[in-house]
Protein backbone atom coordinates (compact mmCIF):
# COMPACT_ATOMS: atom_id res chain seq x y z
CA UNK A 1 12.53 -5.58 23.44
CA UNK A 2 14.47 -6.05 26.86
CA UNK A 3 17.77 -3.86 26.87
CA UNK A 4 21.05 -6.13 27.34
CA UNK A 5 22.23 -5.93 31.01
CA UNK A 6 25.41 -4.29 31.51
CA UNK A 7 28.24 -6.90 32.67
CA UNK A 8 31.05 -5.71 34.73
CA UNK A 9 34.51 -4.72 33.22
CA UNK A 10 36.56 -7.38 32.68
CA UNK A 11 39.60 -5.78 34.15
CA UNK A 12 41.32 -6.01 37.40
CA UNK A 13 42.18 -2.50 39.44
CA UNK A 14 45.80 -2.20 39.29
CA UNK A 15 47.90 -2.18 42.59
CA UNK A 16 48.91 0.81 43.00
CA UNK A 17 45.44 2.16 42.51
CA UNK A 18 43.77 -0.38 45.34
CA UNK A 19 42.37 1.27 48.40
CA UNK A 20 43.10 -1.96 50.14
CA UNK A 21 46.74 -1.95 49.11
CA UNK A 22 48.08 1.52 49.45
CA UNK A 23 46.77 1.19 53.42
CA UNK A 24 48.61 -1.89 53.71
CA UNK A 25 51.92 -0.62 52.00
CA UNK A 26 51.58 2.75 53.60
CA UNK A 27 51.77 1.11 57.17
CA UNK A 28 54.59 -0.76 56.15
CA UNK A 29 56.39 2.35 55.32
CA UNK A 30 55.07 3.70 58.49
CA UNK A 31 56.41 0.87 60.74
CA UNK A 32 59.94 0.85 58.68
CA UNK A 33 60.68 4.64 59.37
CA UNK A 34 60.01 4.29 63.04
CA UNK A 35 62.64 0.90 62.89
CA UNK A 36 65.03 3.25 60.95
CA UNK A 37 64.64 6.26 63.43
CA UNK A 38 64.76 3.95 66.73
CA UNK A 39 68.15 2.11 65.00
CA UNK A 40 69.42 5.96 64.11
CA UNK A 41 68.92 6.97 67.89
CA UNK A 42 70.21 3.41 69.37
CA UNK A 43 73.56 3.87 66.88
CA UNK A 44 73.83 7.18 67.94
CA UNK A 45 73.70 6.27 71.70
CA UNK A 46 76.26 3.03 71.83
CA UNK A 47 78.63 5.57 69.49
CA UNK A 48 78.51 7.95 72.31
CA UNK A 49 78.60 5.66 75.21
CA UNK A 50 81.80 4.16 73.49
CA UNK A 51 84.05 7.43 73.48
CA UNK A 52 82.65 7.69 77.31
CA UNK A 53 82.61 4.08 78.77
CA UNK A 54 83.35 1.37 76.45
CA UNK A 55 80.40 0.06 75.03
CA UNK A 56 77.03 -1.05 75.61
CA UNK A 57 76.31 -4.12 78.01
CA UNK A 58 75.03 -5.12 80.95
CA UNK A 59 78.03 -7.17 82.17
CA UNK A 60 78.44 -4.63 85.24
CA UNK A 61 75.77 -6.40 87.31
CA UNK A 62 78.03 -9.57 87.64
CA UNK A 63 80.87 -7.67 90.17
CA UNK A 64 79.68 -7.14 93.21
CA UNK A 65 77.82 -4.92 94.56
CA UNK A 66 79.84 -3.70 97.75
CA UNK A 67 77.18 -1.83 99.55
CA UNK A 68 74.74 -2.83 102.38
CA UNK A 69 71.09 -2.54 102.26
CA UNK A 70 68.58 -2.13 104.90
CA UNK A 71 65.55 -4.58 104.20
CA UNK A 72 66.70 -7.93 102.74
CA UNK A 73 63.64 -10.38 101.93
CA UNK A 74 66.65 -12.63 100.46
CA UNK A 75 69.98 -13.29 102.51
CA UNK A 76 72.30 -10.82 100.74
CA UNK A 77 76.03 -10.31 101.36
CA UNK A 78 77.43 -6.86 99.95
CA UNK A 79 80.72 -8.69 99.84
CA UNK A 80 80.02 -11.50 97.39
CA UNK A 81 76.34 -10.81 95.75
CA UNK A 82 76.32 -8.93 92.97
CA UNK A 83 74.49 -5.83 91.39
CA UNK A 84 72.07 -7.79 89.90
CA UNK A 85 71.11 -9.40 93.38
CA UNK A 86 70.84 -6.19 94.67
CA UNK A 87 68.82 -4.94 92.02
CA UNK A 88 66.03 -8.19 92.44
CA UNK A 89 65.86 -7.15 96.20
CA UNK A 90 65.04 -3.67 95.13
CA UNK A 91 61.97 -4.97 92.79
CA UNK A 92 61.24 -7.40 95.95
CA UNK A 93 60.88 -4.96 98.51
CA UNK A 94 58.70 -2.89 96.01
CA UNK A 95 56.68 -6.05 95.39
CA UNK A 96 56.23 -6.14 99.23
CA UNK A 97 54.87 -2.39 99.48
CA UNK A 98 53.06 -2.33 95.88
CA UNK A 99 51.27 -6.00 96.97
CA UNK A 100 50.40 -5.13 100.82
CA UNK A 101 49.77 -1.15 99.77
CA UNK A 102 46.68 -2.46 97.52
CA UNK A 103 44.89 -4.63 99.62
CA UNK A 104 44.96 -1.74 102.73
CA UNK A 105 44.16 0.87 100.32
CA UNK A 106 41.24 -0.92 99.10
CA UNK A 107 39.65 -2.13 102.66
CA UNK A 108 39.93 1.58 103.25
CA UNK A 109 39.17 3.52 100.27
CA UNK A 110 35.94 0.61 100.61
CA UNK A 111 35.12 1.80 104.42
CA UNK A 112 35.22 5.11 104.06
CA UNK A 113 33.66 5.06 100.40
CA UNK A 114 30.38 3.68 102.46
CA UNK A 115 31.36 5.77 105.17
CA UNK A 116 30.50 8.87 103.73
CA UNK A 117 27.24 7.95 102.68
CA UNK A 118 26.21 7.11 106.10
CA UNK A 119 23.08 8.66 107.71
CA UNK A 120 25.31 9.64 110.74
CA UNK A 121 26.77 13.19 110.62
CA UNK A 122 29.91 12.57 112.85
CA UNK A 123 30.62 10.09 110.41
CA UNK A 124 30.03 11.11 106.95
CA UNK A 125 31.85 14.76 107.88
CA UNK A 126 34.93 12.58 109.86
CA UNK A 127 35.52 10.15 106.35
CA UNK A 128 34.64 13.24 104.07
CA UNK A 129 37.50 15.61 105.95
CA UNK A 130 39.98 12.35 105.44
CA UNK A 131 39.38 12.29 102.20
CA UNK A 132 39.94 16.08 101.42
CA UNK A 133 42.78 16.21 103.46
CA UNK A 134 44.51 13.54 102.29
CA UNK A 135 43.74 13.40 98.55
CA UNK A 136 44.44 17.55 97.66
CA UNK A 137 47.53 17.34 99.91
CA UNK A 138 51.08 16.02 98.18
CA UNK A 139 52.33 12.35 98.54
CA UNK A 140 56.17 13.32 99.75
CA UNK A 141 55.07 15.81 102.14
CA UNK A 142 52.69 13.02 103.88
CA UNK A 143 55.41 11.02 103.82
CA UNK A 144 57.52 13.30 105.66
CA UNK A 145 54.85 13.55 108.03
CA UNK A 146 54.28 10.21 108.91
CA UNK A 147 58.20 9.53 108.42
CA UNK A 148 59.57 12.35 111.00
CA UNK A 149 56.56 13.17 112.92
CA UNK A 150 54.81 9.59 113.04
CA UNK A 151 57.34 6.71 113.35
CA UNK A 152 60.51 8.15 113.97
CA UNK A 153 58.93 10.01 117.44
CA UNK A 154 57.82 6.80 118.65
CA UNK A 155 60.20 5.52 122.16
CA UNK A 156 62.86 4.40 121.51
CA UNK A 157 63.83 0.11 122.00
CA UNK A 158 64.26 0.22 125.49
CA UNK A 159 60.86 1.82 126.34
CA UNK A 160 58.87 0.07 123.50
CA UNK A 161 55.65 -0.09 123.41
CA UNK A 162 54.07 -4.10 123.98
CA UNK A 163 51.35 -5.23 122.24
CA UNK A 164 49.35 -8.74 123.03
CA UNK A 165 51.10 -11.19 120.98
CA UNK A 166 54.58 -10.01 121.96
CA UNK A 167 54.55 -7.44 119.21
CA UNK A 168 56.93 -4.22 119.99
CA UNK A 169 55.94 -0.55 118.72
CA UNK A 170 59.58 1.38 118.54
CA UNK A 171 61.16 4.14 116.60
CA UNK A 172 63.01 1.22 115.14
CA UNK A 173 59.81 -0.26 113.70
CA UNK A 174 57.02 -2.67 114.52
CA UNK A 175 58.64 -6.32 115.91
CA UNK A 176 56.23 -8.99 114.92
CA UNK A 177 56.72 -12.47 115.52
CA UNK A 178 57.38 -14.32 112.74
CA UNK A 179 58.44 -18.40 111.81
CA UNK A 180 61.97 -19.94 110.87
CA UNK A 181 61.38 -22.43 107.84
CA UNK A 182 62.55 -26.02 108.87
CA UNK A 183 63.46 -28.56 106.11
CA UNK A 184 59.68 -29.41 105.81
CA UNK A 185 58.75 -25.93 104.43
CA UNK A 186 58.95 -26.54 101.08
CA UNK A 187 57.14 -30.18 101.01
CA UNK A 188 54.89 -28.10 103.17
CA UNK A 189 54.51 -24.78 100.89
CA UNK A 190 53.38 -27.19 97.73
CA UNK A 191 50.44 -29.10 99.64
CA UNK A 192 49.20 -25.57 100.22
CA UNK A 193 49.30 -24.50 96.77
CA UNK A 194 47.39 -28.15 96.32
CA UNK A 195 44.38 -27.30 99.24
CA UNK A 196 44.03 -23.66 97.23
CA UNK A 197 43.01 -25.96 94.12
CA UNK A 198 40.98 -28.03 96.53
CA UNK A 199 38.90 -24.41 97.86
CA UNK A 200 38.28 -23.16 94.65
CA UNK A 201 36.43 -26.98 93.51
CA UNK A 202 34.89 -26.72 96.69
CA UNK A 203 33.63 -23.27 96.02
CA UNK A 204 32.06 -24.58 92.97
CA UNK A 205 30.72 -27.14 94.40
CA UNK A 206 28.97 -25.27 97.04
CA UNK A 207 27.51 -22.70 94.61
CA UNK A 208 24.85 -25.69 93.71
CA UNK A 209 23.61 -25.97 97.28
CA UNK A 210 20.19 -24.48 97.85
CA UNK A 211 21.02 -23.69 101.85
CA UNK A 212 21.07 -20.33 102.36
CA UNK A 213 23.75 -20.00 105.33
CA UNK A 214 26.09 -22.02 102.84
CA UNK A 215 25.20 -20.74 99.60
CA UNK A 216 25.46 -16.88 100.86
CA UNK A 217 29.04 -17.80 102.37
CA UNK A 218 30.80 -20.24 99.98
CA UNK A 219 33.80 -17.99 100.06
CA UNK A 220 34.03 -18.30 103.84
CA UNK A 221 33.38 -21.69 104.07
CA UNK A 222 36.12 -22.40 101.53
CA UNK A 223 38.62 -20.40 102.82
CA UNK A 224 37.70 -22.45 105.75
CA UNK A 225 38.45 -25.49 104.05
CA UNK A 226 41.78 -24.26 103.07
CA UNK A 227 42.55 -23.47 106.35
CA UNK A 228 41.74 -26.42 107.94
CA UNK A 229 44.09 -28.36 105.26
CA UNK A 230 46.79 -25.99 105.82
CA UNK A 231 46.49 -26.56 109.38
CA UNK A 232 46.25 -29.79 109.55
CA UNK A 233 49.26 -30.45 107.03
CA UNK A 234 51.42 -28.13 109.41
CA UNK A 235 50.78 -30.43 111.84
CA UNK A 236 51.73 -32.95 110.74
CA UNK A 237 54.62 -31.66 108.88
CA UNK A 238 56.44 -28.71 111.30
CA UNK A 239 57.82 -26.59 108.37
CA UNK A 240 58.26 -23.96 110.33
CA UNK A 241 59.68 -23.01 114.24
CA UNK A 242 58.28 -20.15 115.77
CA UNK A 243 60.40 -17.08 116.49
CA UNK A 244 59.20 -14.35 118.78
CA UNK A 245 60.88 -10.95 119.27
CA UNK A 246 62.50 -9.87 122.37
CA UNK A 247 64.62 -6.64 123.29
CA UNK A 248 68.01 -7.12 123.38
CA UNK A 249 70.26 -4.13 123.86
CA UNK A 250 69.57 -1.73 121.50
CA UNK A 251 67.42 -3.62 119.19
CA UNK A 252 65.60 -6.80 118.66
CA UNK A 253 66.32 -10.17 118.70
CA UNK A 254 63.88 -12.94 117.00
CA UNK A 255 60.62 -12.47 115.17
CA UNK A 256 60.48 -10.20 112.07
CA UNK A 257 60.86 -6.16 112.37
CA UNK A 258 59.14 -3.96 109.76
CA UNK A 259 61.57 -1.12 109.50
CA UNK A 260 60.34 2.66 110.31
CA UNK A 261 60.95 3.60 106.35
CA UNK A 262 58.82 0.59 105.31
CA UNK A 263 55.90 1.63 107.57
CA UNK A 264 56.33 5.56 107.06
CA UNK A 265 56.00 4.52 103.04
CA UNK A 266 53.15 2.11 103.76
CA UNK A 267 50.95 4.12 105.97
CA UNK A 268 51.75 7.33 102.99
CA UNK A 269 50.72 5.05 100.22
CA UNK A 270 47.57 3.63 102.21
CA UNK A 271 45.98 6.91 103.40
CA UNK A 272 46.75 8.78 100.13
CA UNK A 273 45.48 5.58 97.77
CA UNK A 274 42.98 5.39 99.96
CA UNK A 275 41.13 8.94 99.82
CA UNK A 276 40.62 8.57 96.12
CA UNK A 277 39.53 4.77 96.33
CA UNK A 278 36.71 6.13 98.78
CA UNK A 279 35.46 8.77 96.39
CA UNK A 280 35.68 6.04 93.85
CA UNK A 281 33.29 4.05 96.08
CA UNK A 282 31.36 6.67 96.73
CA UNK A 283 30.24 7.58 93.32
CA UNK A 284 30.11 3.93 92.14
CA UNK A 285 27.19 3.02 95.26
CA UNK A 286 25.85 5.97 93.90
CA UNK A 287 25.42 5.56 90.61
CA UNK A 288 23.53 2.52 91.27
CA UNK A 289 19.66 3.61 91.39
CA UNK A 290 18.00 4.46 94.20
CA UNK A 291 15.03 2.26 93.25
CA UNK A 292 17.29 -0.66 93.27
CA UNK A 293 18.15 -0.17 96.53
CA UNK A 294 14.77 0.67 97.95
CA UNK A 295 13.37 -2.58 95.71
CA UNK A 296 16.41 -4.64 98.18
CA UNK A 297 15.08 -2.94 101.47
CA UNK A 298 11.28 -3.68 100.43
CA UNK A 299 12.89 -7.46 100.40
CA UNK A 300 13.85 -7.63 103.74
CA UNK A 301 17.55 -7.18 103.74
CA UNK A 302 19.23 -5.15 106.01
CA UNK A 303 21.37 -2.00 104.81
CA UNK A 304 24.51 -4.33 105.36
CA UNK A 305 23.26 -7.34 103.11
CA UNK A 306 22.03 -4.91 100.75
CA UNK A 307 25.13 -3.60 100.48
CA UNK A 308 27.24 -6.93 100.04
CA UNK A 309 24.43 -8.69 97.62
CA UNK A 310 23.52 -6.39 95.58
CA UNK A 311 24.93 -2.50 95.87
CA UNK A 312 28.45 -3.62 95.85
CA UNK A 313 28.40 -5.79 93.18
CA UNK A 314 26.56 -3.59 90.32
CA UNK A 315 28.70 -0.96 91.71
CA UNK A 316 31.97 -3.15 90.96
CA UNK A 317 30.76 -1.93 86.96
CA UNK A 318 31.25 1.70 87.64
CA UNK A 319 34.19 1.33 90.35
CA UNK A 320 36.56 -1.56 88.58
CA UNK A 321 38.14 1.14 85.77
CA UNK A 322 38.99 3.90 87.96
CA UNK A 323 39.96 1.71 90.69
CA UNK A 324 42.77 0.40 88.06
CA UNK A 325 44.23 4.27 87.69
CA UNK A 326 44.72 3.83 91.24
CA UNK A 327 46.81 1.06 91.55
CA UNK A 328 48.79 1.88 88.80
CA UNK A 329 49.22 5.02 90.87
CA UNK A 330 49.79 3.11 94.30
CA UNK A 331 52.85 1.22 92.13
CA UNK A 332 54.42 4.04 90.35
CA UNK A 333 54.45 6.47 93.50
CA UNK A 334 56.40 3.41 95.78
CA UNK A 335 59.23 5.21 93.74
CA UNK A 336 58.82 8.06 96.41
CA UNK A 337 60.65 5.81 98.65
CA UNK A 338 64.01 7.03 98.01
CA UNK A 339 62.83 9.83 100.13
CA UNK A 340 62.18 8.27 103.71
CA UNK A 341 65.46 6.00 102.51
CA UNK A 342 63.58 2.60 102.28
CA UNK A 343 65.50 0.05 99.91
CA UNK A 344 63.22 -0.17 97.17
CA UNK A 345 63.66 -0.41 93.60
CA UNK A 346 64.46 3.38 92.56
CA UNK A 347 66.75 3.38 95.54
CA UNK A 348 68.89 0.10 95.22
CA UNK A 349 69.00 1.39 91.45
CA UNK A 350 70.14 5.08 92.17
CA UNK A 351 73.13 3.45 94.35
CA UNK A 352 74.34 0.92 91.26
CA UNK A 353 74.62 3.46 88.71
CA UNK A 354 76.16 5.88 91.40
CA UNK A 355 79.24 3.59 91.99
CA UNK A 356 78.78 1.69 88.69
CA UNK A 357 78.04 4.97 86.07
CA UNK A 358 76.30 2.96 83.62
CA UNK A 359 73.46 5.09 84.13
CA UNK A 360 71.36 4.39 81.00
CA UNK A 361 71.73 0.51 81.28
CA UNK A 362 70.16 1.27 84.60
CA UNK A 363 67.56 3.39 83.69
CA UNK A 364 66.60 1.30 81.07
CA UNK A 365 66.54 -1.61 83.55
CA UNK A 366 64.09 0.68 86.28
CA UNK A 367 61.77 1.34 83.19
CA UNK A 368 61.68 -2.28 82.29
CA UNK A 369 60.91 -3.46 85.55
CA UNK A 370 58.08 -0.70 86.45
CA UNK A 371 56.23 -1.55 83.11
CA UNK A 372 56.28 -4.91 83.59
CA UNK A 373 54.57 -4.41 87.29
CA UNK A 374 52.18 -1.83 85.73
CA UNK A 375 51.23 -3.90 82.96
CA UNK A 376 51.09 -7.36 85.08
CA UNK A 377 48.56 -5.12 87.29
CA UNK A 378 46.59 -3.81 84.35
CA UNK A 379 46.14 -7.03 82.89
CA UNK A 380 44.62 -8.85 86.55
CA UNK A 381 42.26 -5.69 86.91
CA UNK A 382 41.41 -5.80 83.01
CA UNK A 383 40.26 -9.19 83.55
CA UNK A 384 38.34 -8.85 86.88
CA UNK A 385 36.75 -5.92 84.65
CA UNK A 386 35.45 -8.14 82.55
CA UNK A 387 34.26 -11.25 84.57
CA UNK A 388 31.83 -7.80 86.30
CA UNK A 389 30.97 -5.28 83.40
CA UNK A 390 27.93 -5.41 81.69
CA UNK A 391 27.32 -7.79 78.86
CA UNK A 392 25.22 -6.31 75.93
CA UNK A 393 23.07 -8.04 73.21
């Protein structure tokens, strides 16, 4: 006689006893006592800025701003601009240090990363003292080195030192020349932007080549490419006049000058970035194994192609996420500007809610704008992470 099978209960699991449903309802509860505690501390802070101030707002950064500033990528005129003018100049001079900072820190934290794995001894002991110097010694006092001991000590306008190119090394900076946009630049500026598309198709296209020379060096021949267009289209077009420097009295006339506080913060941010991008270079070559690199030598490549075909880029794997700590680094410590006076963002900021005293409106507003540079940063590296790391089954 076969035994009945057992069927299951009928039932249903109430609500309140559902796994499923007490996780759901306990985050809810979760997310509505941090809403109630962040609206309990957000109450409690417009109460108290209203006995002191008035009330919450941001309508300060309309007056203007009264003050002069140093570096202006923008024309700027303390006299009618307002705060909040001042305030983008401060994020674009940061932008100018953060952007130009990275790529030097990386060409150098990359040569002296190979550097000190070189089979020379003056060498590998000359890139491994840089990098013990400068990474166990603090930020603001290299800054103060290369502020009052480096730039500021160079001669004065008068005596400048001239550089091929007429290019000027004072203790008023380094005078470069520069261009004056004519009413072509902008006509100009988009047909660039349209040869960039045209060098990346003709990267592509040049991957599918079989010739060596031009398969190896697609990226050089398109960047070629895209100069040529450029080149060609500024011909044609004139968008810009060129200006050179020239000492006049006690400064310079023409060209572009990069100040002494914007090369004292540069060169700071550089060396010290740099020391810990080598030793992140360092240990990423290494961790590639040896035989891989022996297998490349047994090929026929030299230590240099080695290096650029096949070291570097299953290096890339190990070097990529630490190399992001770094650049969030590089962008947070540009705040250490205030100290050599340059005009960046912390600086410009310090000034507005000095004459304005809406301090937290300003705070809140440096916060804002450093995440949103830290986390525009961290998403680009996130995604060059993973066009390189390693894709499992």
């Amino acid at each position: 006689m076969t035994s009945p099978v057992p069927t299951a209960p009928s039932h249903t699991i109430p609500f309140y006893r559902d796994v499923r449903v007490l996780r759901i309802l306990a985050q809810i509860v979760f997310v509505a006592l941090v809403l109630l505690f962040l609206g309990y501390l957000f109450n409690n802070m417009t109460r108290g800025l209203a006995r002191l101030s008035g009330s919450f707002s941001f309508g300060f950064l309309d007056n203007a701003a009264s003050f002069a500033l140093s570096e202006t990528p923008i024309p700027y005129d303390p006299a009618t601009d307002s705060y909040w003018i001042a305030f983008m100049i401060g994020v674009l001079n940061t932008l100018r240090v953060i952007i130009v900072g990275i790529v030097l820190a990386t060409l150098l934290g990359l040569v002296a990363g190979i550097a000190q794995l070189s089979s020379n001894w003056l060498v590998r002991k000359i890139t491994q003292g840089y990098v013990e110097i400068f990474r166990n010694t603090p930020l603001l006092i290299q800054l103060f080195v290369w502020y009052f001991i480096g730039v500021l000590s160079l001669p004065r306008v008068r005596d400048s030192v001239e550089l091929p190119g007429s290019i000027y090394l004072s203790n008023r900076g380094l005078a470069l020349p520069w261009f004056t946009p004519n009413e072509t630049f902008a006509l100009w500026f988009g047909l660039a932007l349209v040869w960039i598309a045209v060098a990346v198709g003709a990267y592509w296209l040049l991957r599918r080549v079989k010739i060596p020379l031009v398969y190896e060096w697609r990226g050089g021949w398109a960047l070629l490419i895209w100069l040529a267009l450029a080149l060609v289209s500024a011909v044609a077009l004139n968008p810009f006049t060129p200006s050179l420097p020239a000492v006049r009295g006690f400064n310079f006339q023409g060209g572009t000058t990069l100040s002494p506080e914007y090369a004292a913060l540069l060169l700071g941010l550089v060396f010290y970035t740099g020391a810990f991008i080598a030793d992140i270079v360092r240990a990423g070559i290494q961790a590639v194994p040896r035989g891989i690199i022996e297998a490349s030598r047994a090929l026929g490549l030299t230590y240099v192609q080695a290096l650029r075909l096949i070291v570097i880029p299953l290096a890339l794997r190990v070097i990529i996420p630490p190399l992001t700590n770094q650049y969030l680094n590089l962008a947070k410590n540009s705040s250490l500007a205030i100290a050599v006076g340059y005009a960046d963002l912390f600086y410009v900021s310090n000034t507005i809610f000095n004459q304005t005293g809406q301090t937290l409106q300003v705070i809140l507003m440096v916060m804002g704008a450093y995440l949103i540079i830290s986390l525009a940063l961290a998403t680009l590296m996130n995604a060059v992470n993973a066009r390189f790391k390693l894709v499992e089954r």
